[in-house]
N, C-alpha and C. Protein backbone atom coordinates (compact mmCIF):
# COMPACT_ATOMS: atom_id res chain seq x y z
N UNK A 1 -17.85 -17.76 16.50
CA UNK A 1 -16.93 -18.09 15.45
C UNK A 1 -15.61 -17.35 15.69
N UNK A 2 -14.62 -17.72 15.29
CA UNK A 2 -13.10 -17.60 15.86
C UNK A 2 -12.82 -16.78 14.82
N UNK A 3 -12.37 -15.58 15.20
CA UNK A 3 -11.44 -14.50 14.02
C UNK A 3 -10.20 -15.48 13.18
N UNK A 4 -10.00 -14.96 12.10
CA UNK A 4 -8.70 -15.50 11.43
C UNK A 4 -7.60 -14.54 12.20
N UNK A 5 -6.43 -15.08 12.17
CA UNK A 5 -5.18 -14.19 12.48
C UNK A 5 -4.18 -14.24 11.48
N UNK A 6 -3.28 -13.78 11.24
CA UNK A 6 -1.99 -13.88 10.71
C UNK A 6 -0.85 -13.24 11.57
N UNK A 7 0.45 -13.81 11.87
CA UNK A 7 1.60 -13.58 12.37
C UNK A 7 2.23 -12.69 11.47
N UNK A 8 2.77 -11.31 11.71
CA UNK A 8 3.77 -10.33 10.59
C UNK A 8 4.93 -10.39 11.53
N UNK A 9 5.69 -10.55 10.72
CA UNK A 9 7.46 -9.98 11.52
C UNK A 9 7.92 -8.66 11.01
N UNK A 10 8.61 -8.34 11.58
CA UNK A 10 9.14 -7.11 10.81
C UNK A 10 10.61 -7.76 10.44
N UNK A 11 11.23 -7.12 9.09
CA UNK A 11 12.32 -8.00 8.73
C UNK A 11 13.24 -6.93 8.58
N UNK A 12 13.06 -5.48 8.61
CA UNK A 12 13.82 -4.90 8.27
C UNK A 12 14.27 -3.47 8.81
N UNK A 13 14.80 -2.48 8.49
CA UNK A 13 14.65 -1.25 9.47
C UNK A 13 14.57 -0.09 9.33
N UNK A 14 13.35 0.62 10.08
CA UNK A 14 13.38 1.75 9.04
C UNK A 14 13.72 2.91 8.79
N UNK A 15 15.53 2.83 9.01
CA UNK A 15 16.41 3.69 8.90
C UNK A 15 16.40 3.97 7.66
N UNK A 16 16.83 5.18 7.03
CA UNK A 16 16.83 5.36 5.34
C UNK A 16 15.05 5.23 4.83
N UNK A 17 13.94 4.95 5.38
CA UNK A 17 12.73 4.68 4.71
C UNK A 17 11.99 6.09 5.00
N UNK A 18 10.96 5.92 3.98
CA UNK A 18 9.85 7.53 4.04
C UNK A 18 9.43 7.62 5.62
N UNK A 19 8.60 8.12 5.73
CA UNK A 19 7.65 8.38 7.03
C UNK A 19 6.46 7.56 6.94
N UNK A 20 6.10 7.93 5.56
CA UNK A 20 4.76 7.00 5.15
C UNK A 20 4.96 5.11 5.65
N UNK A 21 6.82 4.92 5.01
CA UNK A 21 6.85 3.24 5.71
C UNK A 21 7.16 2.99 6.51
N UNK A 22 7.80 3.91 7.62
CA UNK A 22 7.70 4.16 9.11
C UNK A 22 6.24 4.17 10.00
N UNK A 23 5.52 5.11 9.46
CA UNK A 23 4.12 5.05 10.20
C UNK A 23 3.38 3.38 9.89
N UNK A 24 3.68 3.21 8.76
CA UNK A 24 2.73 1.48 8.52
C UNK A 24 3.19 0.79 9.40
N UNK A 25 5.03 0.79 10.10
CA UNK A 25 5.42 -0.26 10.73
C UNK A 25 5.02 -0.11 12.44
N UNK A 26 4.83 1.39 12.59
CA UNK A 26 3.87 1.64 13.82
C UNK A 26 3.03 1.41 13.80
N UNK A 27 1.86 1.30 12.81
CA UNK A 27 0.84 0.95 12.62
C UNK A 27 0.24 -0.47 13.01
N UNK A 28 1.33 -1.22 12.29
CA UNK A 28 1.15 -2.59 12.73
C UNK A 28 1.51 -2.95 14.39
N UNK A 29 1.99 -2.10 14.73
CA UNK A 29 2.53 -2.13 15.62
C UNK A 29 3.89 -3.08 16.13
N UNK A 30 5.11 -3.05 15.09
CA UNK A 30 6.02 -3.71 14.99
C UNK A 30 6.95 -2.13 15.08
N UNK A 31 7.64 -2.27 16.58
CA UNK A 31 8.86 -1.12 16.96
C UNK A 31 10.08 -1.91 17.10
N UNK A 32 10.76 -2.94 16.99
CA UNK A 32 11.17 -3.80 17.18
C UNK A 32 11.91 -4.79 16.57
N UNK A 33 13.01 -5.04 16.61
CA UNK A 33 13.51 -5.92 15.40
C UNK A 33 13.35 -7.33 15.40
N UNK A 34 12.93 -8.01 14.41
CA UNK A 34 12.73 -9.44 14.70
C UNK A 34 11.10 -9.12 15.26
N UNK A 35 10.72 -8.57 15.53
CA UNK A 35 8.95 -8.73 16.23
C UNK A 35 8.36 -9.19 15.71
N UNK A 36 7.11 -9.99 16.36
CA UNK A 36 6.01 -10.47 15.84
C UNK A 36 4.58 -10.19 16.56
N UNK A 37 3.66 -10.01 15.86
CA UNK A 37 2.63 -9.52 16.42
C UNK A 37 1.54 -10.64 15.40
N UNK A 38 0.67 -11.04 16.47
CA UNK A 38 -0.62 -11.79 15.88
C UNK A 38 -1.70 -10.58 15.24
N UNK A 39 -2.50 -10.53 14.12
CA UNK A 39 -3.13 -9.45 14.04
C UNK A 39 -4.47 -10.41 13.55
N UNK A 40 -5.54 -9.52 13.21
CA UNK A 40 -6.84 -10.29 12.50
C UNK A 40 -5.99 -9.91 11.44
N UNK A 41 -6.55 -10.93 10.43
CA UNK A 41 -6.64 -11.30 8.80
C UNK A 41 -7.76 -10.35 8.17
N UNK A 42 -7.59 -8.90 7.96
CA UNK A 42 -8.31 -8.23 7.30
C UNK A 42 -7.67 -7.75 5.96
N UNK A 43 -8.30 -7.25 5.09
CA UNK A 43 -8.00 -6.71 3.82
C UNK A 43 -6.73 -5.28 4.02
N UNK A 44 -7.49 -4.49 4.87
CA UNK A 44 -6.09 -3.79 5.23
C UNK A 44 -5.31 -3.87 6.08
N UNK A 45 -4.77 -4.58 6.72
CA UNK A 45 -4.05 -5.56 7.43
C UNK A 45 -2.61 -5.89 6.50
N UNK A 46 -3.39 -6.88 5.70
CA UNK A 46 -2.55 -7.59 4.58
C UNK A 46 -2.03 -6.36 3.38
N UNK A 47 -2.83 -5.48 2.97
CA UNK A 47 -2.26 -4.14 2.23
C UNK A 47 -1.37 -3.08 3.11
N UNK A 48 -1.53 -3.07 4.28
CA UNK A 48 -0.20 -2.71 4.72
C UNK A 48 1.30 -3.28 4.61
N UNK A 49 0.98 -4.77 4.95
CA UNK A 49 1.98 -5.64 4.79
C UNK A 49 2.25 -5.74 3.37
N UNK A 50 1.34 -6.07 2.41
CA UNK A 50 2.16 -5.56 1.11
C UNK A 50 3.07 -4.48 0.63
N UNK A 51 2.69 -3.23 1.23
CA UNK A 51 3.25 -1.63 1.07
C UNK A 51 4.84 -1.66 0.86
N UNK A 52 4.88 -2.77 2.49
CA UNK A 52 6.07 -2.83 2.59
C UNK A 52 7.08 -3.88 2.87
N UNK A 53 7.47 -4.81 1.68
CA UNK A 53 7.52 -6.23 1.72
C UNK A 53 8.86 -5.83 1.76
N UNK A 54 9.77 -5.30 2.28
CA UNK A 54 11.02 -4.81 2.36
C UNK A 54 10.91 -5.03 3.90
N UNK A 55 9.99 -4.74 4.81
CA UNK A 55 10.24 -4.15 6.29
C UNK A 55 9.26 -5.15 7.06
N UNK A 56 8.60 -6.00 6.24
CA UNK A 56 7.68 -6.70 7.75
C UNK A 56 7.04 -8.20 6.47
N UNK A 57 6.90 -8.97 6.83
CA UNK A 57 6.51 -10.36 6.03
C UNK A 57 5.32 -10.53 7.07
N UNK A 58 4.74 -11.59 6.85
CA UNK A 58 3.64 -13.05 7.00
C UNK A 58 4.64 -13.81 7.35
N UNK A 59 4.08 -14.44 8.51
CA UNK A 59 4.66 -15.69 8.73
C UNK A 59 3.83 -16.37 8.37
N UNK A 60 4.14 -17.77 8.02
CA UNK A 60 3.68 -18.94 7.50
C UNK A 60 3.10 -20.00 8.24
């Protein structure tokens, strides 16, 4: 059976942001402006990407 994925971009930069929303955007592993990274569709996955709906979206 085939994992789910979701596409995140990063939209924003994280000049001026904590450390805490710096480390999530390493986390995801988005260093990069405009990046996109395929990830699995897990619960904390998607709660990272909520954290910080300023600095990285879902693509559609």
């Amino acid at each position: 059976m085939a994992k789910k994925t979701i596409t995140v971009e990063r939209i924003g930069s994280p000049i001026r942001q904590t450390k805490k929303q710096r480390a999530t955007l390493v986390g995801l592993g988005l260093k990069k402006a405009r990046q996109q990274r395929e990830l699995e569709d897990t619960p904390a996955v998607r709660g990272m990407v909520n954290s910080i709906p300023h600095l990285a979206r879902i693509v559609e």
